[in-house]
C-alpha atoms as a PDB file:
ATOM      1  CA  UNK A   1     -11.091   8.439  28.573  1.00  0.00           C
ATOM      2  CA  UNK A   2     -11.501   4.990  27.344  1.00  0.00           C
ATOM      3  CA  UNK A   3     -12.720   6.205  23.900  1.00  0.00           C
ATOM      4  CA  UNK A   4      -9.704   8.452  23.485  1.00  0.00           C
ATOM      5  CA  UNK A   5      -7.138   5.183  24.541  1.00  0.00           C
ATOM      6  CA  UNK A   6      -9.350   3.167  21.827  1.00  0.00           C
ATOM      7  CA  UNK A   7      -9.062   6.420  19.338  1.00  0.00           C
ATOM      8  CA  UNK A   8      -5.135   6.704  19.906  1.00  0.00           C
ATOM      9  CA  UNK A   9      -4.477   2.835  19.554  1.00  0.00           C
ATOM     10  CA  UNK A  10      -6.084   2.563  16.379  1.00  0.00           C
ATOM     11  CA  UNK A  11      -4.505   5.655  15.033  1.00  0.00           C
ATOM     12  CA  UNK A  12      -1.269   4.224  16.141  1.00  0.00           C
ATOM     13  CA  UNK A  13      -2.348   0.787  14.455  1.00  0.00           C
ATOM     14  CA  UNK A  14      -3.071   2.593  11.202  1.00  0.00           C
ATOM     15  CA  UNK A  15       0.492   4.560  11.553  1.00  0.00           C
ATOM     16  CA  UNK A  16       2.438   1.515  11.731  1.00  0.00           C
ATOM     17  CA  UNK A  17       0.416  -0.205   9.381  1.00  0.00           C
ATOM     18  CA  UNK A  18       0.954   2.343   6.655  1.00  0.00           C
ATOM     19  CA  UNK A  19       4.764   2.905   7.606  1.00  0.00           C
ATOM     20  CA  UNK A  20       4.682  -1.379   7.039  1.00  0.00           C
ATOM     21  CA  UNK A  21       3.461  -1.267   3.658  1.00  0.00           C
ATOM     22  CA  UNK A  22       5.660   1.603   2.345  1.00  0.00           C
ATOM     23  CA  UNK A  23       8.625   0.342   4.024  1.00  0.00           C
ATOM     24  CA  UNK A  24       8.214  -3.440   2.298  1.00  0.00           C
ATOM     25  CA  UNK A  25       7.377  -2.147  -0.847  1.00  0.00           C
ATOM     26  CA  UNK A  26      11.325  -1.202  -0.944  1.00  0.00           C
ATOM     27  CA  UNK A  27      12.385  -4.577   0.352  1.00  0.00           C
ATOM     28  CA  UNK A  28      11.946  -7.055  -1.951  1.00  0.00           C
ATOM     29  CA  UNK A  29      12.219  -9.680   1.429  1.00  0.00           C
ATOM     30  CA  UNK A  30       9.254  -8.466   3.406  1.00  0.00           C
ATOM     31  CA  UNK A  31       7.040  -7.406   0.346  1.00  0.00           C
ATOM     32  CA  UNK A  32       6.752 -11.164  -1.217  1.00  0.00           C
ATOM     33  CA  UNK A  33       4.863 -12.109   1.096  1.00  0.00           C
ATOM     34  CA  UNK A  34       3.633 -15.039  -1.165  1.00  0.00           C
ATOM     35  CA  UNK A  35       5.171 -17.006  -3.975  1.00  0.00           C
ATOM     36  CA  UNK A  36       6.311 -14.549  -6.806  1.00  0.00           C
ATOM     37  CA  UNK A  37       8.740 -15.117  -9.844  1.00  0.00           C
ATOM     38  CA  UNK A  38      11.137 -12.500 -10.482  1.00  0.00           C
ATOM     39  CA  UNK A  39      10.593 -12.121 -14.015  1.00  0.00           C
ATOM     40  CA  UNK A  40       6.726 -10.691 -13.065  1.00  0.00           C
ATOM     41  CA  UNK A  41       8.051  -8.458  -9.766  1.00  0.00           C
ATOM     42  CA  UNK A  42       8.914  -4.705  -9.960  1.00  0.00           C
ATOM     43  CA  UNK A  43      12.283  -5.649  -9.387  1.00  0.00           C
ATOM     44  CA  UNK A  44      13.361  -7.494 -12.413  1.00  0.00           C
ATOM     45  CA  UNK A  45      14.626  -4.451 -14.100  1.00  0.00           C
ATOM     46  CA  UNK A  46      16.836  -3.838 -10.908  1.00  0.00           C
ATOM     47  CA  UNK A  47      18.165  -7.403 -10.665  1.00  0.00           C
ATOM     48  CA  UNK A  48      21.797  -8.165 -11.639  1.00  0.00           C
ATOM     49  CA  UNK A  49      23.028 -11.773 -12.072  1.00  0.00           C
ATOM     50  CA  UNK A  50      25.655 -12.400  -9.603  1.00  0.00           C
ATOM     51  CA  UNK A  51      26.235 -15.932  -9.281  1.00  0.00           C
ATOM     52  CA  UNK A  52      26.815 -18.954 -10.660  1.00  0.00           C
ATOM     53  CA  UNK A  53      28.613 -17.850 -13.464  1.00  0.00           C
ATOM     54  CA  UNK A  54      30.822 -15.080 -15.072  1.00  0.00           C
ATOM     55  CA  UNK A  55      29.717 -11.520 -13.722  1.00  0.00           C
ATOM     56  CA  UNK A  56      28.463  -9.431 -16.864  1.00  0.00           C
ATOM     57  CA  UNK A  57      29.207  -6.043 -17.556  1.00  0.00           C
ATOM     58  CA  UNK A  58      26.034  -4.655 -16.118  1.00  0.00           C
ATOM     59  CA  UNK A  59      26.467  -7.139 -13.174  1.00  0.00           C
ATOM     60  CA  UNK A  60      29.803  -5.137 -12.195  1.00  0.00           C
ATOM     61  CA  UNK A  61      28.367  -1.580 -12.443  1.00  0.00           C
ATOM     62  CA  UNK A  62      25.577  -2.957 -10.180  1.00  0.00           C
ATOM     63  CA  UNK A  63      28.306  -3.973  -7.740  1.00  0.00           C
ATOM     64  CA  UNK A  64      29.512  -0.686  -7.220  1.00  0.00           C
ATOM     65  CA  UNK A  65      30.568   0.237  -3.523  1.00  0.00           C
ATOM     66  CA  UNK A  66      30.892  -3.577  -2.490  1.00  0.00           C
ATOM     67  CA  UNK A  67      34.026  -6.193  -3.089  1.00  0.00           C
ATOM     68  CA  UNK A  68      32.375  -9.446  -4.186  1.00  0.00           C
ATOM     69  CA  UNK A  69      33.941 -12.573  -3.581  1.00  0.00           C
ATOM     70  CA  UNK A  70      32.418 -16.003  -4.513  1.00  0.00           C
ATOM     71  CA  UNK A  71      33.988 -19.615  -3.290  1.00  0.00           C
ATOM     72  CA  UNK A  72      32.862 -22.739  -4.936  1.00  0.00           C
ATOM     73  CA  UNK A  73      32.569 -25.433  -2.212  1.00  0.00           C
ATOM     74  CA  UNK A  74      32.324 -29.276  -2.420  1.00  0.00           C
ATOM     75  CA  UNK A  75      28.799 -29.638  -2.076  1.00  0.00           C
ATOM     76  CA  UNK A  76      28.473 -27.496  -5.406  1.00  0.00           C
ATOM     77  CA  UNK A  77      27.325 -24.586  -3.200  1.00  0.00           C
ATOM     78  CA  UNK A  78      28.255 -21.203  -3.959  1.00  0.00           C
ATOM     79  CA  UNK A  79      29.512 -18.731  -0.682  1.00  0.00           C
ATOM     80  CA  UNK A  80      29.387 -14.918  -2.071  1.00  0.00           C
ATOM     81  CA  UNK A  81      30.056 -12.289   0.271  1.00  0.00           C
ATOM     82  CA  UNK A  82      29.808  -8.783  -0.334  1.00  0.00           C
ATOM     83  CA  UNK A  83      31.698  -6.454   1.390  1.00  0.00           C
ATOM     84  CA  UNK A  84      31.072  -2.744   1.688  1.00  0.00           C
ATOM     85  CA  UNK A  85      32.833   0.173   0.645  1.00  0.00           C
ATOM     86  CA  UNK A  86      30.779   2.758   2.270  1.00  0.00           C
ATOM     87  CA  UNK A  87      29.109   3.182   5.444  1.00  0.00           C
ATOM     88  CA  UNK A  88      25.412   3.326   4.609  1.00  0.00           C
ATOM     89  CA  UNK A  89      25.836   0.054   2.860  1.00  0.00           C
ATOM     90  CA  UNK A  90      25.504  -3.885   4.710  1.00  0.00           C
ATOM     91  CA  UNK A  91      28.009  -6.823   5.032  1.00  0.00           C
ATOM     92  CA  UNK A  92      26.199  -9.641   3.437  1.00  0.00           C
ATOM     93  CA  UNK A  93      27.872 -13.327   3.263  1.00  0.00           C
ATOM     94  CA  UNK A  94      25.135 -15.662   1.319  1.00  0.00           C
ATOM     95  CA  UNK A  95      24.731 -19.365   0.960  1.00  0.00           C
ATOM     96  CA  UNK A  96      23.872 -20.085  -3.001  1.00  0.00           C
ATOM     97  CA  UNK A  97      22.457 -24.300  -3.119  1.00  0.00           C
ATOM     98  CA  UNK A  98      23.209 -25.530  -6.431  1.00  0.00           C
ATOM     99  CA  UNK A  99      20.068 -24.858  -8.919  1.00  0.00           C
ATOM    100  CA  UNK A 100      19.701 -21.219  -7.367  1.00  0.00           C
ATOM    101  CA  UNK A 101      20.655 -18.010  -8.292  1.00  0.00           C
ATOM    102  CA  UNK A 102      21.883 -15.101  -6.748  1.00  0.00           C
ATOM    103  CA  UNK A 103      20.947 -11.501  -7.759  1.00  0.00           C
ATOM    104  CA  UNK A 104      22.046  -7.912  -6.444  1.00  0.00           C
ATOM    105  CA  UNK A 105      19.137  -5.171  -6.055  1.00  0.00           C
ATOM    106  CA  UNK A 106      20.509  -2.117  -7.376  1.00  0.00           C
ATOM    107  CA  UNK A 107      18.100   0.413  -8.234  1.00  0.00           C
ATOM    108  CA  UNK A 108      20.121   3.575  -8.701  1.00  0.00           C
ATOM    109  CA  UNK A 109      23.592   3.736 -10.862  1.00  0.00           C
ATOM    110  CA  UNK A 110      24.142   6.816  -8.880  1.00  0.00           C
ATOM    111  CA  UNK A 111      25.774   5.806  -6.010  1.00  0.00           C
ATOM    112  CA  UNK A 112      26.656   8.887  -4.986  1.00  0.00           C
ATOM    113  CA  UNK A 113      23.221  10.638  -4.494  1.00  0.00           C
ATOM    114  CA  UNK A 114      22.235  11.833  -1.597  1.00  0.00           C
ATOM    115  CA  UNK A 115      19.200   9.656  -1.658  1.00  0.00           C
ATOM    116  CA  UNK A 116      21.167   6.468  -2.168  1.00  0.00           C
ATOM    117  CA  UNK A 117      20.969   5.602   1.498  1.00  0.00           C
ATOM    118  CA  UNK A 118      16.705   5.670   1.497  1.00  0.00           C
ATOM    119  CA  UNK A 119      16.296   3.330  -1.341  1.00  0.00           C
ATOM    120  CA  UNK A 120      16.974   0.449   0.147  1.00  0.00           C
ATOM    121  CA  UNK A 121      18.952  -1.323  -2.565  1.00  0.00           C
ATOM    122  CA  UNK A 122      21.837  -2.349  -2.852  1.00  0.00           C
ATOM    123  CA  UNK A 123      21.660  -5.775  -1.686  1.00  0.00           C
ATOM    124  CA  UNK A 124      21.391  -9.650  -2.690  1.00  0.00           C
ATOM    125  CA  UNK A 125      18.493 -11.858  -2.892  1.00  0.00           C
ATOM    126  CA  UNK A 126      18.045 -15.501  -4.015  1.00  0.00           C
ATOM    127  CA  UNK A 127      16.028 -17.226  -6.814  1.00  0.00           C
ATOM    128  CA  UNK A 128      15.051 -20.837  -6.482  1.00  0.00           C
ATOM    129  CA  UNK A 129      15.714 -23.111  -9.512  1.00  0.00           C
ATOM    130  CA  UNK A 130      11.790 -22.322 -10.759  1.00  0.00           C
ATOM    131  CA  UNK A 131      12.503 -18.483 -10.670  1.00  0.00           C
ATOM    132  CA  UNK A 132      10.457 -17.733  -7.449  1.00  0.00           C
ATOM    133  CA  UNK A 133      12.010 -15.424  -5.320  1.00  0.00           C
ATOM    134  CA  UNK A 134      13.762 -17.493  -1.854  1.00  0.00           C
ATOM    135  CA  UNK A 135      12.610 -15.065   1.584  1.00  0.00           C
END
């Protein structure tokens, strides 16, 4: 009996272990784990500019389903807020400190796909001023 508790909690262990690592290799927030610049992470082809500064072209196509709003306070902070157009998406409101940057995941232009939902995209993240990616 004891073997087969031992047997089943490892199993389990390994289970949720596994489950872990797939489900923060889709989140860039739980898979850097350590220090790592943006420009070397799988993500930098996914990453769209958001703020400081003029959205680009791409930046706005990356933005699709979500009203952004930015408002410049007087501590030269940056609040952006993102809010939702479709269910399966998040509210996100996001403090950018002056000398960071603030990108948008967006892995898929297809919006509409039925996978959209599992990719786990479609959100913001911050850079600090030396490119490293801010948990």
């Amino acid at each position: 009996m004891y073997k087969r508790i031992t047997y089943v909690l490892c199993l389990a262990a390994l289970v949720i272990a596994g489950v872990g690592m797939s489900i923060s290799f889709l989140h860039p927030k739980t898979f850097f784990t350590r220090k790592t610049k943006l420009e070397n992470s799988d993500y930098y082809p996914y990453a769209y500019k958001v703020a400081p500064g003029p959205l680009s072209d791409e930046s706005r196509d990356a933005l699709d389903g979500f009203t952004f709003k930015t408002v410049q306070r007087k501590d030269g902070s940056i609040e952006a807020e993102f809010i939702p157009h479709r269910p399966w998406y998040h509210y996100y409101k996001v403090l950018v400190k002056p000398g960071y940057t603030l990108y948008f995941l967006e892995q898929d232009d297809d919006d509409v796909s039925v996978f959209e939902k599992y990719l786990n995209d479609d959100h913001p993240f911050l850079v600090d001023p030396d490119g490293y990616i801010v948990d």
